[in-house]
Protein backbone atom coordinates (compact mmCIF):
# COMPACT_ATOMS: atom_id res chain seq x y z
CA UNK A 1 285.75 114.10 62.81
CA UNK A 2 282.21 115.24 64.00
CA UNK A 3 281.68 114.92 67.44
CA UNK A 4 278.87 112.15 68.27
CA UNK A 5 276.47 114.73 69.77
CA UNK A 6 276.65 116.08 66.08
CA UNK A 7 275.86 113.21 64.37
CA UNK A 8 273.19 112.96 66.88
CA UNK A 9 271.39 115.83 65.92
CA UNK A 10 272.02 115.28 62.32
CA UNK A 11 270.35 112.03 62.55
CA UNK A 12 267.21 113.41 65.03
CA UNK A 13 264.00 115.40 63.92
CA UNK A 14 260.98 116.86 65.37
CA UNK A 15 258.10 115.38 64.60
CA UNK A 16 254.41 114.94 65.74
CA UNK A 17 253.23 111.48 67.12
CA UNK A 18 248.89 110.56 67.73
CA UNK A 19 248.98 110.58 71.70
CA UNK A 20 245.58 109.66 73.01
CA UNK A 21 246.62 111.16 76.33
CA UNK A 22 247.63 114.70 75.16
CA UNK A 23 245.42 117.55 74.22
CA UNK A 24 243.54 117.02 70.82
CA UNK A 25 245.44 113.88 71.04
CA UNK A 26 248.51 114.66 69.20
CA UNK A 27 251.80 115.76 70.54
CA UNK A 28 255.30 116.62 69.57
CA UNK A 29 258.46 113.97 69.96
CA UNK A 30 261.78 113.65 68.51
CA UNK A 31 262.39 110.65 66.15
CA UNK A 32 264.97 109.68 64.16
CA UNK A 33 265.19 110.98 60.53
CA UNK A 34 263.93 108.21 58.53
CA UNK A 35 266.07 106.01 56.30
CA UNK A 36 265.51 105.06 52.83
CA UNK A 37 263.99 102.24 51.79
CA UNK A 38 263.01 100.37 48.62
CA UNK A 39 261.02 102.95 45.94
CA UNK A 40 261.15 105.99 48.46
CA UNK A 41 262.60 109.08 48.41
CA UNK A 42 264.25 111.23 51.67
CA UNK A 43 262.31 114.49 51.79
CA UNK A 44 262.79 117.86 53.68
CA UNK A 45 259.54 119.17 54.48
CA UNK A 46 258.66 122.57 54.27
CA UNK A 47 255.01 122.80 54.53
CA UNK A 48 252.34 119.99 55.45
CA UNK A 49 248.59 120.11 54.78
CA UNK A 50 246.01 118.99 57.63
CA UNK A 51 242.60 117.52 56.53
CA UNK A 52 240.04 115.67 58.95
CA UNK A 53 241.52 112.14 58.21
CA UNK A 54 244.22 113.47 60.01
CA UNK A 55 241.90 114.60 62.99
CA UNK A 56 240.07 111.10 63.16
CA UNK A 57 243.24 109.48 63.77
CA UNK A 58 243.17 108.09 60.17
CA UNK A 59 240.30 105.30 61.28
CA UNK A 60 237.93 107.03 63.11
CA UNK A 61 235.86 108.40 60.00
CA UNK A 62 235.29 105.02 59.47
CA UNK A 63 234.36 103.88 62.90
CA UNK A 64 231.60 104.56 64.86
CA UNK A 65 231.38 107.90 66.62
CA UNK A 66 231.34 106.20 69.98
CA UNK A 67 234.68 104.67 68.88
CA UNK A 68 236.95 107.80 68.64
CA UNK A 69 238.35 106.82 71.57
CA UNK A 70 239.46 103.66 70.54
CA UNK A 71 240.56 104.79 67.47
CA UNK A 72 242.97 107.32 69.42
CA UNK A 73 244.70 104.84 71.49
CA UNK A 74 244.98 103.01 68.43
CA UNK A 75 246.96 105.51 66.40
CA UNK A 76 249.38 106.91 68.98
CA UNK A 77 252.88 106.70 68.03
CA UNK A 78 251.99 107.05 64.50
CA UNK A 79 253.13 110.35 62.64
CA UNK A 80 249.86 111.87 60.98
CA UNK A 81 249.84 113.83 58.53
CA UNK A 82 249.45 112.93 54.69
CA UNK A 83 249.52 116.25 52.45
CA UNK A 84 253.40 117.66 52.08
CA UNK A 85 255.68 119.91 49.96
CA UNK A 86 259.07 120.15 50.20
CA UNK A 87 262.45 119.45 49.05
CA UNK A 88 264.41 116.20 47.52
CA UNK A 89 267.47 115.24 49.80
CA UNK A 90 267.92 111.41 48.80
CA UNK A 91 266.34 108.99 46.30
CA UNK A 92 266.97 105.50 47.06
CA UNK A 93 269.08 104.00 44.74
CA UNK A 94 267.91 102.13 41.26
CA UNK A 95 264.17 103.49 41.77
CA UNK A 96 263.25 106.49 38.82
CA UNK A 97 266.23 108.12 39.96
CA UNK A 98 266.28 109.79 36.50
CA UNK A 99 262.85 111.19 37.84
CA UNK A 100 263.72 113.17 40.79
CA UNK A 101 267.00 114.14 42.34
CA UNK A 102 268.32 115.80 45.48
CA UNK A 103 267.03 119.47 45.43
CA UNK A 104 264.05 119.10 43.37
CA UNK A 105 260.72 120.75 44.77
CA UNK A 106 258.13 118.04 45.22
CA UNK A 107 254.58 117.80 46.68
CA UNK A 108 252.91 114.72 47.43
CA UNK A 109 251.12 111.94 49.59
CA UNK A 110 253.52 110.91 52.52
CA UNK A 111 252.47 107.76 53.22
CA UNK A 112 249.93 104.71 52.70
CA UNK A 113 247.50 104.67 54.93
CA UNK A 114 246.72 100.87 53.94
CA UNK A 115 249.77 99.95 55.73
CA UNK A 116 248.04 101.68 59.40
CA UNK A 117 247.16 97.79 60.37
CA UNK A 118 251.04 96.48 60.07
CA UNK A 119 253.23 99.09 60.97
CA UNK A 120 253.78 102.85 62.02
CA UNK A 121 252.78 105.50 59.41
CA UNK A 122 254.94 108.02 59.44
CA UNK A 123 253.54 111.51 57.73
CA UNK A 124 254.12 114.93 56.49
CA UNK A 125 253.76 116.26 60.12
CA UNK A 126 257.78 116.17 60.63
CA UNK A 127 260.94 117.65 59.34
CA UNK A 128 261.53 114.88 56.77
CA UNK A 129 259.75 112.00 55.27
CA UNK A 130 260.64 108.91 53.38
CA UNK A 131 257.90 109.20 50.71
CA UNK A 132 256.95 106.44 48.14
CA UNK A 133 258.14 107.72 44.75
CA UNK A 134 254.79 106.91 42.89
CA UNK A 135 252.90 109.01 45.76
CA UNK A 136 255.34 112.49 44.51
CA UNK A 137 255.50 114.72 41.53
CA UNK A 138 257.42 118.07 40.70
CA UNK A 139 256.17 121.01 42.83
CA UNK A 140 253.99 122.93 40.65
CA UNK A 141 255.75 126.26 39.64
CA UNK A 142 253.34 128.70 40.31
CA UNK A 143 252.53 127.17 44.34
CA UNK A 144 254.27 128.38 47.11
CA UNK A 145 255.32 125.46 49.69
CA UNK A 146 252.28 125.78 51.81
CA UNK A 147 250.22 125.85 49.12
CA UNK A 148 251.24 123.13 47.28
CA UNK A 149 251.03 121.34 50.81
CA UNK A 150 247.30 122.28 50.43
CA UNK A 151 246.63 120.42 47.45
CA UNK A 152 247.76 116.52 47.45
CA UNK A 153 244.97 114.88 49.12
CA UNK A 154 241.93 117.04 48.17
CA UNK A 155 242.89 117.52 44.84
CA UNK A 156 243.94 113.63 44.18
CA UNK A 157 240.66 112.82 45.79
CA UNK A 158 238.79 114.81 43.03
CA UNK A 159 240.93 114.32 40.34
CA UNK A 160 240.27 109.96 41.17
CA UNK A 161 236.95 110.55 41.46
CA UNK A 162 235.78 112.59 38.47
CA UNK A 163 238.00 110.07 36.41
CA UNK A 164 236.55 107.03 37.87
CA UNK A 165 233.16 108.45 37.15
CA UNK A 166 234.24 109.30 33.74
CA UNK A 167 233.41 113.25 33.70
CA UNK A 168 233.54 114.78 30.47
CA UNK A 169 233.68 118.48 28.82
CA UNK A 170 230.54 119.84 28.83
CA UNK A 171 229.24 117.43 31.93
CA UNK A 172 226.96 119.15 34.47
CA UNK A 173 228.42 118.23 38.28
CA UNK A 174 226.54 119.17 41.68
CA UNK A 175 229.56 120.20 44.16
CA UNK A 176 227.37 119.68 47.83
CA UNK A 177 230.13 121.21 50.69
CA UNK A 178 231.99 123.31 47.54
CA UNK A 179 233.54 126.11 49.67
CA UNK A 180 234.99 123.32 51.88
CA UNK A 181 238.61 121.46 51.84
CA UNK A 182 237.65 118.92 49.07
CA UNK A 183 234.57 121.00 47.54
CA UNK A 184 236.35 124.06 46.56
CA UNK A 185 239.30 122.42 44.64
CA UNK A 186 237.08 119.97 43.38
CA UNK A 187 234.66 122.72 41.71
CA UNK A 188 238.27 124.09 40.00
CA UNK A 189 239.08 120.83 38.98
CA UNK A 190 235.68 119.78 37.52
CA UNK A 191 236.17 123.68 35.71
CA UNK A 192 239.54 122.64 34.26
CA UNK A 193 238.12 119.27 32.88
CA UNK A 194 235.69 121.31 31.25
CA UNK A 195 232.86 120.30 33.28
CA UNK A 196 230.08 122.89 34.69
CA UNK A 197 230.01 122.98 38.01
CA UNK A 198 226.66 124.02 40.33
CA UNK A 199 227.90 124.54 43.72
CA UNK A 200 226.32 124.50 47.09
CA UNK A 201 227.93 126.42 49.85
CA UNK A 202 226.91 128.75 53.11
CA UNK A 203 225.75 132.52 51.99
CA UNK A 204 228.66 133.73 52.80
CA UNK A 205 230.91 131.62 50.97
CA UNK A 206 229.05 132.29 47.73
CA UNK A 207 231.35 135.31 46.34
CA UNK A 208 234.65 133.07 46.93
CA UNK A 209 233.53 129.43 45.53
CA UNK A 210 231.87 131.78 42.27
CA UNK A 211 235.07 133.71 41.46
CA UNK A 212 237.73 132.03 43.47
CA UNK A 213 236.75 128.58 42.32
CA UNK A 214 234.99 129.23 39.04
CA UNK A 215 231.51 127.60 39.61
CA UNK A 216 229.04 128.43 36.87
CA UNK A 217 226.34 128.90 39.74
CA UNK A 218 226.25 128.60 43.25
CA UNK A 219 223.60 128.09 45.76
CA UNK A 220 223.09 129.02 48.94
CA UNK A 221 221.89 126.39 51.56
CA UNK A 222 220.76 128.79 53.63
CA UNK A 223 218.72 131.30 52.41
CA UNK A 224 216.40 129.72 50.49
CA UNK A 225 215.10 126.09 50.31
CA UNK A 226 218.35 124.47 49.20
CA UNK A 227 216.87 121.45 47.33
CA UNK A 228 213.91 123.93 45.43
CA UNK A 229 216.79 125.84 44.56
CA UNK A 230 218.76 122.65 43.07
CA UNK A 231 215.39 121.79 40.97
CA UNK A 232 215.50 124.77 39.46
CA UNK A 233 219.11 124.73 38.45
CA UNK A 234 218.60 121.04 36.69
CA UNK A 235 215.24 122.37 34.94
CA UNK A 236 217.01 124.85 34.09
CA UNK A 237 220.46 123.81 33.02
CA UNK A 238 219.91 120.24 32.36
CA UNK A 239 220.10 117.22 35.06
CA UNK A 240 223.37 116.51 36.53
CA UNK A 241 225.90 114.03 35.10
CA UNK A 242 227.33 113.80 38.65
CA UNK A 243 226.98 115.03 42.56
CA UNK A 244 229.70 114.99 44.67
CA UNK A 245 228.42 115.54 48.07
CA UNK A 246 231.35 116.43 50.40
CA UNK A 247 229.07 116.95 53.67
CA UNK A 248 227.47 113.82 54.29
CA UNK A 249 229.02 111.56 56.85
CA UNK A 250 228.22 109.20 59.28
CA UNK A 251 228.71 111.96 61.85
CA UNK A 252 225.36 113.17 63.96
CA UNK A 253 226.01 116.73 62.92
CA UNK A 254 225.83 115.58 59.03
CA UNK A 255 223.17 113.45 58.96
CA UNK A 256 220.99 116.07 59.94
CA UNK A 257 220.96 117.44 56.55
CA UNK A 258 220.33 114.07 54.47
CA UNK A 259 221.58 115.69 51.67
CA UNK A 260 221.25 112.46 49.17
CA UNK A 261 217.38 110.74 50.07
CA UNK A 262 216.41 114.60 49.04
CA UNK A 263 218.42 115.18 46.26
CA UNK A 264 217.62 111.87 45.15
CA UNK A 265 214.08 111.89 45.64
CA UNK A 266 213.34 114.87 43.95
CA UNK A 267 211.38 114.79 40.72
CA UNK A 268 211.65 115.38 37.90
CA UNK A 269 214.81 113.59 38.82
CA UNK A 270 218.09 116.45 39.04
CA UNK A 271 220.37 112.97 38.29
CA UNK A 272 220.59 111.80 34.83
CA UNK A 273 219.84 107.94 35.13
CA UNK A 274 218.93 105.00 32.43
CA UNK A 275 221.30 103.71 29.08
CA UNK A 276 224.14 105.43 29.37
CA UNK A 277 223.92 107.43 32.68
CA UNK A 278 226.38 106.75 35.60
CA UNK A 279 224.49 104.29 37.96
CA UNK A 280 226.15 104.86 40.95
CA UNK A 281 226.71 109.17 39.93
CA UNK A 282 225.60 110.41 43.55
CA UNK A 283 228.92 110.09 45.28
CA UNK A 284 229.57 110.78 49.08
CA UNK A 285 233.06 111.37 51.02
CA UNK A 286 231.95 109.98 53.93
CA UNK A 287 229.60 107.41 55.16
CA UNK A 288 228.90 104.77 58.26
CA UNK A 289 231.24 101.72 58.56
CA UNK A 290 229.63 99.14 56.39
CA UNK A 291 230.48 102.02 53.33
CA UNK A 292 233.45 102.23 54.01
CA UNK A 293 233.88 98.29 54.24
CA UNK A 294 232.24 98.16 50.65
CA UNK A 295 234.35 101.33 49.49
CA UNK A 296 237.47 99.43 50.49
CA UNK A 297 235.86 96.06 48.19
CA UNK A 298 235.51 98.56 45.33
CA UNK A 299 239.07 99.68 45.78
CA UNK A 300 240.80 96.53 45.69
CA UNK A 301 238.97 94.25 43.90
CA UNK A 302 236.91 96.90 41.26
CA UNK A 303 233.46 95.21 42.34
CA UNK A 304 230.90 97.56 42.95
CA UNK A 305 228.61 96.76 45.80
CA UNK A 306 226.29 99.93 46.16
CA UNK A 307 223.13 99.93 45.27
CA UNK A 308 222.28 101.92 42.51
CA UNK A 309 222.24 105.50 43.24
CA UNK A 310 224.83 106.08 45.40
CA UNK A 311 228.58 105.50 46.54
CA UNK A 312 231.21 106.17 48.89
CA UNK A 313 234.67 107.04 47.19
CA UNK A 314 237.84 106.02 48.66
CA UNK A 315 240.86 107.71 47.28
CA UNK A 316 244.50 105.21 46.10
CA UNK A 317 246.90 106.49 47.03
CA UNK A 318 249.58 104.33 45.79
CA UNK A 319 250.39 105.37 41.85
CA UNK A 320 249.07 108.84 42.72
CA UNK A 321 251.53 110.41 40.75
CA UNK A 322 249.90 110.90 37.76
CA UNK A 323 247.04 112.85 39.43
CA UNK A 324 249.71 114.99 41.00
CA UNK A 325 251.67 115.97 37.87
CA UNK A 326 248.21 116.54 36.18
CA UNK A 327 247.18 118.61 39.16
CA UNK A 328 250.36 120.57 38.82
CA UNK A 329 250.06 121.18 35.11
CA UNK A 330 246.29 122.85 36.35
CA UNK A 331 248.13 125.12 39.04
CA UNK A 332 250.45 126.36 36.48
CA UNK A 333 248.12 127.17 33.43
CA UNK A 334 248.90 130.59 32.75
CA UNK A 335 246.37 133.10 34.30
CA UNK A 336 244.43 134.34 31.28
CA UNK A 337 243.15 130.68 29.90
CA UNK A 338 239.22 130.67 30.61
CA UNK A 339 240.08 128.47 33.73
CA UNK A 340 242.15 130.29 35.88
CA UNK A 341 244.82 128.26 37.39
CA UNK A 342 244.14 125.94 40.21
CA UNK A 343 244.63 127.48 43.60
CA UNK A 344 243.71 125.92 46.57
CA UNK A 345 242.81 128.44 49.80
CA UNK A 346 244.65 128.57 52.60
CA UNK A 347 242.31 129.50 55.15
CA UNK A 348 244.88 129.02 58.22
CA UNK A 349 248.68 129.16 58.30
CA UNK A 350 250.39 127.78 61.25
CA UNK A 351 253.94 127.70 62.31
CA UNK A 352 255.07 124.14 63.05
CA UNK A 353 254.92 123.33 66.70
CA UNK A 354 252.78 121.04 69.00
CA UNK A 355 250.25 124.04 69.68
CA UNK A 356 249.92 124.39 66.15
CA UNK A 357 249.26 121.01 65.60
CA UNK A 358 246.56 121.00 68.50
CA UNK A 359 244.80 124.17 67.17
CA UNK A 360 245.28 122.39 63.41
CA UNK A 361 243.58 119.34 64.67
CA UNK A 362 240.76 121.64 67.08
CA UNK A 363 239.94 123.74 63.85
CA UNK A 364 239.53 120.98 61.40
CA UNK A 365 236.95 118.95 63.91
CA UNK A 366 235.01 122.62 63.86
CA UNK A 367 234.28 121.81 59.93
CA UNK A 368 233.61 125.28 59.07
CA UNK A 369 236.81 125.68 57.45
CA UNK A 370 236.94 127.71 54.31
CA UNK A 371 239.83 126.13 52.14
CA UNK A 372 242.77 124.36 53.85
CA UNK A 373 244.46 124.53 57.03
CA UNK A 374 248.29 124.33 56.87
CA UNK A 375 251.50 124.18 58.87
CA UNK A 376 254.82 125.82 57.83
CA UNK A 377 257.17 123.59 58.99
CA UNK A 378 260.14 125.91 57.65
CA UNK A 379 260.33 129.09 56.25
CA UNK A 380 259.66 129.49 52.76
CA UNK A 381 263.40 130.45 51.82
CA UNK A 382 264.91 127.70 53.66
CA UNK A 383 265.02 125.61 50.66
CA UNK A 384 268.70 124.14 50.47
CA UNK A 385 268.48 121.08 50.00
CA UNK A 386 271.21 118.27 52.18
CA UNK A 387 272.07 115.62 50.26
CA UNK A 388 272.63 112.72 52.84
CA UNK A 389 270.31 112.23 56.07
């Protein structure tokens, strides 16, 4: 018989909670491991991925600035975190068990962030997760833990967004923020669609987002007059098909560079527009409240209230598992294809504790983060797998 103290810590896990009270606001508690529940699967996590969602408390990108406080009382107690890799212990029973079983490698989106309003999200930033199946694929092969960890959210993100907009070989795409989180794996996903990708990105980011992530040309914001220089590339090269702008936010620090009235307004126009052109092909990450609220209209009903020009995207989460597997098939193309393989950067590596969650949280709110930060919440090797919580 094992002793009760055992069972205890069998049963027990660390895991961060949002703590409005604690530095950065986050903290480090000891939950329960959670149980199975209908369409979910018990994973061990080895790595998790930290993005600035997780930073804003999950709302306050959406909110007003002056909110952020609010919108850290109102997430403590929930687990952030969405971006994970690890290992299969458990799949609950009669729910694509034939698709994953205990020991398998996965990567994937811990959690639904639609259900914030109703009930405690519990994410990647803990020892194990009960992940919704259609939110996990197989670990691509070639990825290590953490950097598979790196990829769910920023690369689903893309992958949604480029399909939604209907990108196609040979399409000309405008990657605004491209040696950022988002911006550099979208400018290797855009590559491995067969799109061409112009990217804009600090001087000294230019040698990693041209060979690193493929772009076909990259321009530097700041040493010449950013917007001349994007003239010249559409006059040049042809307008664009598409601009994904991953800077522009509702933030003070990113509206000072009103990236989309001057992209927008320059002429001859860099967007392709009329019969057959994308009407809404300038698309933003970010964006004030009343975006988001039409975003969110977009996403669940499919009407599209944005003016012409412009929209916010808003990634789905739920059924993200065919953007996984078909991000995993990119990280695993073999090395000499004209592509490259998919490989997101990990610009920071952190060791799983409640400092590293704090300096996680204090480096992604800097937003001069080349790549991805991560946490390694076990070591690489430790991947036997349990199979019962």
């Amino acid at each position: 018989w094992k002793s009760s103290a055992a069972l205890s810590m069998k049963s027990a896990m660390r895991a961060c909670v949002y703590d409005a009270q604690s530095p950065s606001g986050v903290k480090m508690v000891e939950l329960p491991r959670p149980k199975l529940s209908r369409g979910t699967a018990l994973i061990k996590v080895m790595a998790c991925g930290v993005n600035p969602v997780d930073a804003k408390y999950v709302i306050g990108d959406k909110l007003p600035e002056s909110w952020m406080r609010w919108s850290a009382l109102r997430a403590s107690g929930h687990t952030p975190g969405f971006d994970f890799s690890g290992t299969v212990v458990e799949v609950a029973k009669g729910h694509a068990g034939a698709a994953f079983k205990p020991g398998d490698a996965v990567f994937g989106l811990a959690c639904d962030p639609s259900k914030f309003a109703t009930r405690k999200l519990r994410g990647s930033f803990a020892e194990y997760i009960a992940a919704p199946l259609d939110q996990i694929a197989k670990k691509p092969v070639a990825l290590s833990h953490a950097e598979a960890a790196a990829l769910p959210l920023v690369g689903t993100t893309a992958l949604q967004l480029f399909s939604e907009h209907k990108l196609r070989p040979g399409g000309r795409v405008l990657v605004i923020g491209a040696s950022g989180g988002v911006g550099h794996v979208a400018v290797q996903v855009a590559r491995h669609m067969g799109a061409r990708v112009t990217a804009v990105c600090s001087s000294k980011n230019v040698q990693f987002v041209r060979e690193h992530c493929g772009a076909d040309a990259v321009l530097p914001y700041d040493e010449e007059d950013v917007f001349a220089q994007i003239a010249a590339d559409a006059a040049a090269h042809g307008a664009y098909d598409l601009v994904l702008d991953c800077v522009s936010s509702a933030a003070r620090t990113d509206q000072a560079h009103s990236y989309a009235p001057k992209v927008l307004g320059l002429r001859p126009r860099v967007l392709k527009h009329g019969p057959g052109a994308d009407s809404h092909g300038y698309v933003m990450l970010g964006g004030g409240t009343s975006n988001w609220v039409t975003a969110l209209v977009k996403r669940t009903t499919g009407a599209n209230l944005f003016p012409a020009g412009t929209e916010l995207f808003w990634i789905k989460m739920p059924g993200a598992r065919s953007a996984l597997e078909q991000l995993a098939a990119f990280a695993d193309v073999p090395a000499d294809e004209d592509t490259g393989p998919l490989r997101p950067r990990i610009a920071i590596k952190l060791q799983f504790s409640e400092s590293a969650a704090r300096e996680a949280f204090d480096t992604v709110r800097g937003r001069r983060v080349v790549g991805k930060v991560v946490m390694e919440v076990r070591p690489e090797a430790d991947t036997d797998s349990e199979h019962s919580a």
